[in-house]
N, C-alpha and C. Protein backbone atom coordinates (compact mmCIF):
# COMPACT_ATOMS: atom_id res chain seq x y z
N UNK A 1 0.83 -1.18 0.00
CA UNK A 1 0.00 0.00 0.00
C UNK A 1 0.88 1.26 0.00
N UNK A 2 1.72 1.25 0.57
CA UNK A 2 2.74 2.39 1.06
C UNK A 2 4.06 3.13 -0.27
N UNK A 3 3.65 1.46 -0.76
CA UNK A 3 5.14 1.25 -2.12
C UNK A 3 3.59 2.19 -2.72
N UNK A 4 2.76 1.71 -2.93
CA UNK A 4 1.46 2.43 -4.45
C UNK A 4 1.52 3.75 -4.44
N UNK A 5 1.41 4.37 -2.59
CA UNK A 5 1.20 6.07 -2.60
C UNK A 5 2.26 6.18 -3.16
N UNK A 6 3.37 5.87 -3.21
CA UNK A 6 4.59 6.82 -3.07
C UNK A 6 4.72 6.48 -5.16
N UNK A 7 4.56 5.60 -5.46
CA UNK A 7 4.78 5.36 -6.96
C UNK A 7 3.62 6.12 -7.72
N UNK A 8 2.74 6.02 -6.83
CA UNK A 8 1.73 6.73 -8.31
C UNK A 8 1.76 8.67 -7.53
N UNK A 9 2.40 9.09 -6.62
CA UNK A 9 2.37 10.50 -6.26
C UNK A 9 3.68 11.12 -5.79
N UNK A 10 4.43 10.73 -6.20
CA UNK A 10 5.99 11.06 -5.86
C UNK A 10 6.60 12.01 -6.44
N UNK A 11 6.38 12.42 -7.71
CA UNK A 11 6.69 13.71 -8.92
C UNK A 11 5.75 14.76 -7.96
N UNK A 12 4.13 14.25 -7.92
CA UNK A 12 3.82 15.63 -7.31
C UNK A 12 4.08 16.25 -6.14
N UNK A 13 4.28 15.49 -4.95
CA UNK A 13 4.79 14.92 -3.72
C UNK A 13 5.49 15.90 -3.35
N UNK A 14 6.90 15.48 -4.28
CA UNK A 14 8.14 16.13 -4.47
C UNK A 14 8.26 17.57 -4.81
N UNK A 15 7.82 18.40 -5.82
CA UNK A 15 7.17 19.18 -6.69
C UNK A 15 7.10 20.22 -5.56
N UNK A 16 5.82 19.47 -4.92
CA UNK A 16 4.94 21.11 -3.99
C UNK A 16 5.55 20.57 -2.58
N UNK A 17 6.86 20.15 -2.12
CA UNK A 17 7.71 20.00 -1.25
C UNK A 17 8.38 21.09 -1.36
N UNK A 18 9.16 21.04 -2.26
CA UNK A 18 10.13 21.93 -3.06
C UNK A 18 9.57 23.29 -3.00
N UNK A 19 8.19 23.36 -4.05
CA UNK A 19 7.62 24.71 -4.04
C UNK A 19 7.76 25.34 -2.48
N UNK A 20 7.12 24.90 -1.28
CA UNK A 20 6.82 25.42 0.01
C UNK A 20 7.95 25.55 1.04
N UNK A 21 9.00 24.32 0.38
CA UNK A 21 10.70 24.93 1.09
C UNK A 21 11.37 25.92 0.30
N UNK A 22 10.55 26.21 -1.01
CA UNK A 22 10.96 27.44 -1.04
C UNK A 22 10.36 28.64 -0.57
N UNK A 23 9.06 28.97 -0.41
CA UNK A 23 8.25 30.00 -0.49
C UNK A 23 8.91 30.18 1.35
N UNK A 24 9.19 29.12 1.77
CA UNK A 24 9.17 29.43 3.29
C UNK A 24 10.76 30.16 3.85
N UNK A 25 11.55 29.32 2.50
CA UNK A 25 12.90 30.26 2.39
C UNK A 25 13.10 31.55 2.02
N UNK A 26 12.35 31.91 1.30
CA UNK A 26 12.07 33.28 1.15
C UNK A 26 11.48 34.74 1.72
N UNK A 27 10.02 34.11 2.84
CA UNK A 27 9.58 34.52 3.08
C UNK A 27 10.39 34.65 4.84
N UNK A 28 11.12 33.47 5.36
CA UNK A 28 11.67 33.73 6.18
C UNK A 28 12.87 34.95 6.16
N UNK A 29 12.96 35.51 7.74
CA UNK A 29 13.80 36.20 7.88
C UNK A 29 15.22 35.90 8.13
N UNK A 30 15.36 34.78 8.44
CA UNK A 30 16.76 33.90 8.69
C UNK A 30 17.03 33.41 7.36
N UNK A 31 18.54 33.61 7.14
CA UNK A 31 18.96 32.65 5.71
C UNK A 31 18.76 30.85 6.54
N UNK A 32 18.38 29.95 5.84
CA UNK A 32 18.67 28.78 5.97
C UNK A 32 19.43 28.16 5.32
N UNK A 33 20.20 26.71 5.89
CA UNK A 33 21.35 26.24 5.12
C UNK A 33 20.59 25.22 4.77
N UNK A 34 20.75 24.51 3.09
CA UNK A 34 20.18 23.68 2.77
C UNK A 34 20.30 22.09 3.26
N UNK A 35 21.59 22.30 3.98
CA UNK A 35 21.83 20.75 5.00
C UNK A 35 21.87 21.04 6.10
N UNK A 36 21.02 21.71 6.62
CA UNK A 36 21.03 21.56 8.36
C UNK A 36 19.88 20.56 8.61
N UNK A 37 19.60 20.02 9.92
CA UNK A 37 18.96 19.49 10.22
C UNK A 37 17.68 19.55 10.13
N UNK A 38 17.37 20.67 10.48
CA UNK A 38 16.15 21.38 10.49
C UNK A 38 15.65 21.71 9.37
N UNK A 39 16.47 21.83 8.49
CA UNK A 39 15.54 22.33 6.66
C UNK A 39 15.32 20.60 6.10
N UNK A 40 16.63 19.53 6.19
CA UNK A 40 15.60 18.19 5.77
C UNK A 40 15.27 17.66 6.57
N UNK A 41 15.10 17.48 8.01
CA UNK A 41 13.73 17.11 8.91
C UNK A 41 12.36 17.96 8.18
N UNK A 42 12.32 19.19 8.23
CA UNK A 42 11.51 20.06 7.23
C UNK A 42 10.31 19.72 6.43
N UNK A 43 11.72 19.09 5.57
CA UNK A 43 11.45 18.64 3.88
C UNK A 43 10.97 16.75 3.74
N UNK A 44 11.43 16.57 4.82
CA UNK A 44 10.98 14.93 4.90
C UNK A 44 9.77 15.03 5.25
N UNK A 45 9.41 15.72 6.56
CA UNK A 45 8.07 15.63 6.76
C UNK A 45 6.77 16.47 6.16
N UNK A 46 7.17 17.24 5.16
CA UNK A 46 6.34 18.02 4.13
C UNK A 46 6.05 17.22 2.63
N UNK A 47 7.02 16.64 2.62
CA UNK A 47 7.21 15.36 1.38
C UNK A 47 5.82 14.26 2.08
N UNK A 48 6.22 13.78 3.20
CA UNK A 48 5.71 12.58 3.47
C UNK A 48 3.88 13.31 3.35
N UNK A 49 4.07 14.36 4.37
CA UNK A 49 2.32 14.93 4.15
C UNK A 49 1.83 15.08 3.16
N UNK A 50 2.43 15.87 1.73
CA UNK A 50 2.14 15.83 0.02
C UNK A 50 2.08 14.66 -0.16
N UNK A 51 2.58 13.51 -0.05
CA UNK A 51 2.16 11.72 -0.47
C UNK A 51 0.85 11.66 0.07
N UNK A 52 0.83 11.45 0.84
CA UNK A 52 -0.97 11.56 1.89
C UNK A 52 -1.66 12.49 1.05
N UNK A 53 -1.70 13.85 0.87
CA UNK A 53 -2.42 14.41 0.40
C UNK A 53 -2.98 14.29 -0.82
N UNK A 54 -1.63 13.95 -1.46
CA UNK A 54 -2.15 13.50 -3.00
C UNK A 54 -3.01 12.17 -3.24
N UNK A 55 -2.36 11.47 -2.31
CA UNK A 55 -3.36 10.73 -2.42
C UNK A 55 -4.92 10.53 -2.04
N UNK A 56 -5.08 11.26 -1.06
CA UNK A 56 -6.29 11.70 -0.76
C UNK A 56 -7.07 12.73 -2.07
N UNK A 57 -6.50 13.51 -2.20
CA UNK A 57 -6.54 13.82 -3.69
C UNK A 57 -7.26 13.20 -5.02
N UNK A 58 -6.80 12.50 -4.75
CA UNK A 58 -7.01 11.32 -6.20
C UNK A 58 -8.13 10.56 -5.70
N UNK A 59 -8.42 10.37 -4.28
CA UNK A 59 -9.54 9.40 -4.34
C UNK A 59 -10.48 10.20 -3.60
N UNK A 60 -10.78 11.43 -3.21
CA UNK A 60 -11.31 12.02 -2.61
C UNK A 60 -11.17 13.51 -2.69
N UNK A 61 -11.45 14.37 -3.74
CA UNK A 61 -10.95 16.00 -3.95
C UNK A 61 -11.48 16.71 -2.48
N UNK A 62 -12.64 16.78 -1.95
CA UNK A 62 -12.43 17.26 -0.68
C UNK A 62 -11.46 17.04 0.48
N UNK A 63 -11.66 16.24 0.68
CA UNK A 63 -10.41 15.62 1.74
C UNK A 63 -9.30 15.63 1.27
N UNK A 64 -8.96 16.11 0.17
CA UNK A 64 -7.97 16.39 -0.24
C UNK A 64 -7.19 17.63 -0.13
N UNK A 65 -8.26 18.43 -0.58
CA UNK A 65 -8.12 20.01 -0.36
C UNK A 65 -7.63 20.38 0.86
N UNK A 66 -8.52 20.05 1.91
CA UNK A 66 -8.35 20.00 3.29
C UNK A 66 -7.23 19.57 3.84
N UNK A 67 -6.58 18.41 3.42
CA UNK A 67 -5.51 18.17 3.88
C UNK A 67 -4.59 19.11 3.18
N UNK A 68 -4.41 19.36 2.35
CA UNK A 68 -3.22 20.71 1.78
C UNK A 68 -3.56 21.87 2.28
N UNK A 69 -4.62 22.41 2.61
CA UNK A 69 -4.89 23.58 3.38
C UNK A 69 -4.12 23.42 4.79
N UNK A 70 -4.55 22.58 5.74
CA UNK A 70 -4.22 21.98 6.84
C UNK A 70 -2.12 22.25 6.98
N UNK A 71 -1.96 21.83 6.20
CA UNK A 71 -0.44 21.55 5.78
C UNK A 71 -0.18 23.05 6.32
N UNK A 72 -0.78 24.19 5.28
CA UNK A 72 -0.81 25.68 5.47
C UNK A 72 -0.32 26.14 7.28
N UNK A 73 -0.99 25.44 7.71
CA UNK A 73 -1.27 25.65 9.44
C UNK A 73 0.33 25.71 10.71
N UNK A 74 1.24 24.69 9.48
CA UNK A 74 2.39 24.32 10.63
C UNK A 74 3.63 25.45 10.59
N UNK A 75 3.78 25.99 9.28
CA UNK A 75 4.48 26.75 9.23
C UNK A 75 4.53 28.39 10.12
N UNK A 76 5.09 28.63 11.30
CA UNK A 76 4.82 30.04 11.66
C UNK A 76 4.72 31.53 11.14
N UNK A 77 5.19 31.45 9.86
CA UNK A 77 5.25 32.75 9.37
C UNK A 77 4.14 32.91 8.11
N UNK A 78 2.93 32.13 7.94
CA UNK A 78 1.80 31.89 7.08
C UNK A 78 0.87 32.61 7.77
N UNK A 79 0.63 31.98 8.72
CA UNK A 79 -0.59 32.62 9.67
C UNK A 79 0.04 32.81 11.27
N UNK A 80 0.78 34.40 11.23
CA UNK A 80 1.40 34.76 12.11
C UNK A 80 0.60 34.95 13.79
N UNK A 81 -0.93 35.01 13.43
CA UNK A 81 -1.64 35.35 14.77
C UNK A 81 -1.48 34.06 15.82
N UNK A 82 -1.42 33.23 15.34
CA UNK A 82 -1.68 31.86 15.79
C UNK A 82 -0.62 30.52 15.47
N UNK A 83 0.26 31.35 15.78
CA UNK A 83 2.04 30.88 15.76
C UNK A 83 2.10 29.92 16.76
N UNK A 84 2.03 28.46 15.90
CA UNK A 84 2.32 27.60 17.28
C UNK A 84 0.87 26.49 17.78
N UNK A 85 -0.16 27.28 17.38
CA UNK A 85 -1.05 26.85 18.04
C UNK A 85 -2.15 26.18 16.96
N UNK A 86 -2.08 26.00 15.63
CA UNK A 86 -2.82 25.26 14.92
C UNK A 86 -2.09 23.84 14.25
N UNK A 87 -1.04 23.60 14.73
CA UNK A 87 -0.05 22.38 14.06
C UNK A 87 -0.78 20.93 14.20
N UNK A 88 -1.20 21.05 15.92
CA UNK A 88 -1.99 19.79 15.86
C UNK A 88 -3.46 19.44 15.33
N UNK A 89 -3.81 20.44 14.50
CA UNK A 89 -4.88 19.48 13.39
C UNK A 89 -4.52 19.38 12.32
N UNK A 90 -3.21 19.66 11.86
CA UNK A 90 -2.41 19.19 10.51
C UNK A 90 -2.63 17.58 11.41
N UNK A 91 -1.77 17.82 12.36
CA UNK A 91 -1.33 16.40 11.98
C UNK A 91 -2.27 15.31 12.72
N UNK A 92 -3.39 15.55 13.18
CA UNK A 92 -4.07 15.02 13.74
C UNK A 92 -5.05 14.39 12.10
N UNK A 93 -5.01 15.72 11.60
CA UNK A 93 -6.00 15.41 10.24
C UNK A 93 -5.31 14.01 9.52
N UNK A 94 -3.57 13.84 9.40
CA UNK A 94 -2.93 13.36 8.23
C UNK A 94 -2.88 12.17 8.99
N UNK A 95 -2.91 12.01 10.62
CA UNK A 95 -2.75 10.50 11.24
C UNK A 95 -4.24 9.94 10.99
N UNK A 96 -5.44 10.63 10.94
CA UNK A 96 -6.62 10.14 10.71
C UNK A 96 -6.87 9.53 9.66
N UNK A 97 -6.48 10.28 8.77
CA UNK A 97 -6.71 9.44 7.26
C UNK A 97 -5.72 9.06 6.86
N UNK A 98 -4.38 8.53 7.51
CA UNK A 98 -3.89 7.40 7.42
C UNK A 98 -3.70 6.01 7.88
N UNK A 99 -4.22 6.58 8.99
CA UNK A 99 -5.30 5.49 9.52
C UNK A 99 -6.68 4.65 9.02
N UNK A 100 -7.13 5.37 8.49
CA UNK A 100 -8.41 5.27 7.21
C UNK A 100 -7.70 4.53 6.34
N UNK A 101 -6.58 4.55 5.50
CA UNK A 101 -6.13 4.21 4.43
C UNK A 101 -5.66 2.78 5.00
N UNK A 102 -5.19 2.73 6.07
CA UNK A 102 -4.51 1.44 7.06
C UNK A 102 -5.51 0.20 7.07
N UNK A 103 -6.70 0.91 7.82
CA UNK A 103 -7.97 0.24 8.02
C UNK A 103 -8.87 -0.29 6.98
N UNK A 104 -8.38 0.53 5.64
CA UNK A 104 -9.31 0.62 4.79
C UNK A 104 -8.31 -1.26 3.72
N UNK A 105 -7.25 -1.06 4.24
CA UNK A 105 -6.30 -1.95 3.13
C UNK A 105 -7.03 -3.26 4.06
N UNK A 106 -6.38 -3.29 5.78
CA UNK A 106 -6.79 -4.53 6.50
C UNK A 106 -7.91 -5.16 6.47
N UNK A 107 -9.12 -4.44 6.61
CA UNK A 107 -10.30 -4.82 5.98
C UNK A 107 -10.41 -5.76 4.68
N UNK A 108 -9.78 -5.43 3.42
CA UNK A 108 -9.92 -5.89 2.51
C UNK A 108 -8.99 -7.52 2.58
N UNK A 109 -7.85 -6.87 3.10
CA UNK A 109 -7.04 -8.91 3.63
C UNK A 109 -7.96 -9.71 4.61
N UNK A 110 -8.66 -9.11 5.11
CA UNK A 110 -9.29 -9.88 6.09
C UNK A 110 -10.73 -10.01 5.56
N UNK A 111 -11.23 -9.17 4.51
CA UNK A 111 -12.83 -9.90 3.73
C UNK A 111 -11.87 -10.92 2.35
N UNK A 112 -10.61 -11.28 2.45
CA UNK A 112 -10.33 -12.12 0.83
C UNK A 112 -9.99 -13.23 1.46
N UNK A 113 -9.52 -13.29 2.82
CA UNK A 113 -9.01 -14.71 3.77
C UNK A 113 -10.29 -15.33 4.38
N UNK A 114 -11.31 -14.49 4.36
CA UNK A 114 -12.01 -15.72 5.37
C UNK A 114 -13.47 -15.56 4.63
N UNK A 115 -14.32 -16.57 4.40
CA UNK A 115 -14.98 -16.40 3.77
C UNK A 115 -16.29 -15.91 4.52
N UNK A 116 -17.56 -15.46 4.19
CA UNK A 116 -18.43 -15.03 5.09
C UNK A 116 -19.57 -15.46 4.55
């Protein structure tokens, strides 16, 4: 399941990773170094959320939307009033419906193994 997201959404994934480590390099007031810790911790976990999203995406355009909006939320210098304090329904949103996607695969091994 995990090999499928990443093969059929990995160009776009990648793509609007890139786009938002940049917009965030720019818009920040600190230069960042492109190998510090903190810019690919960053970029790993903005990559991994665009896989989720896209894929939500593709099988669901609302929940899709939502989850890329959501994404919007973690960065502090987007929505400066509330610095800090909207991160956990990004990621509350992206553990939910990957959980969904989890539940949704086990279900299906477990209605093809046993008959009913």
């Amino acid at each position: 399941m995990l090999i499928n997201i990443i093969k059929n959404n990995f160009k776009q994934a990648f793509g609007l990773a890139i786009l938002l480590m940049y917009y965030l390099s720019i818009s920040s007031k600190n230069s960042t170094d492109l190998f510090s810790q903190v810019f690919i911790f960053s970029f790993i976990s903005y990559f991994i959320m665009f896989l989720i999203g896209c894929e939500a995406y593709r099988k669901n355009k609302i929940i899709g939307v939502y989850l890329f909006i959501t994404v919007l939320f973690i960065p502090p210098n987007i929505i400066k009033e509330y610095r800090g304090l909207l991160f956990p329904i990004t990621y509350l949103s992206y553990f939910s419906y990957a959980g969904y996607l989890i539940s949704l695969e086990l279900f299906k091994k477990w209605k093809n193994n046993h008959e009913l």
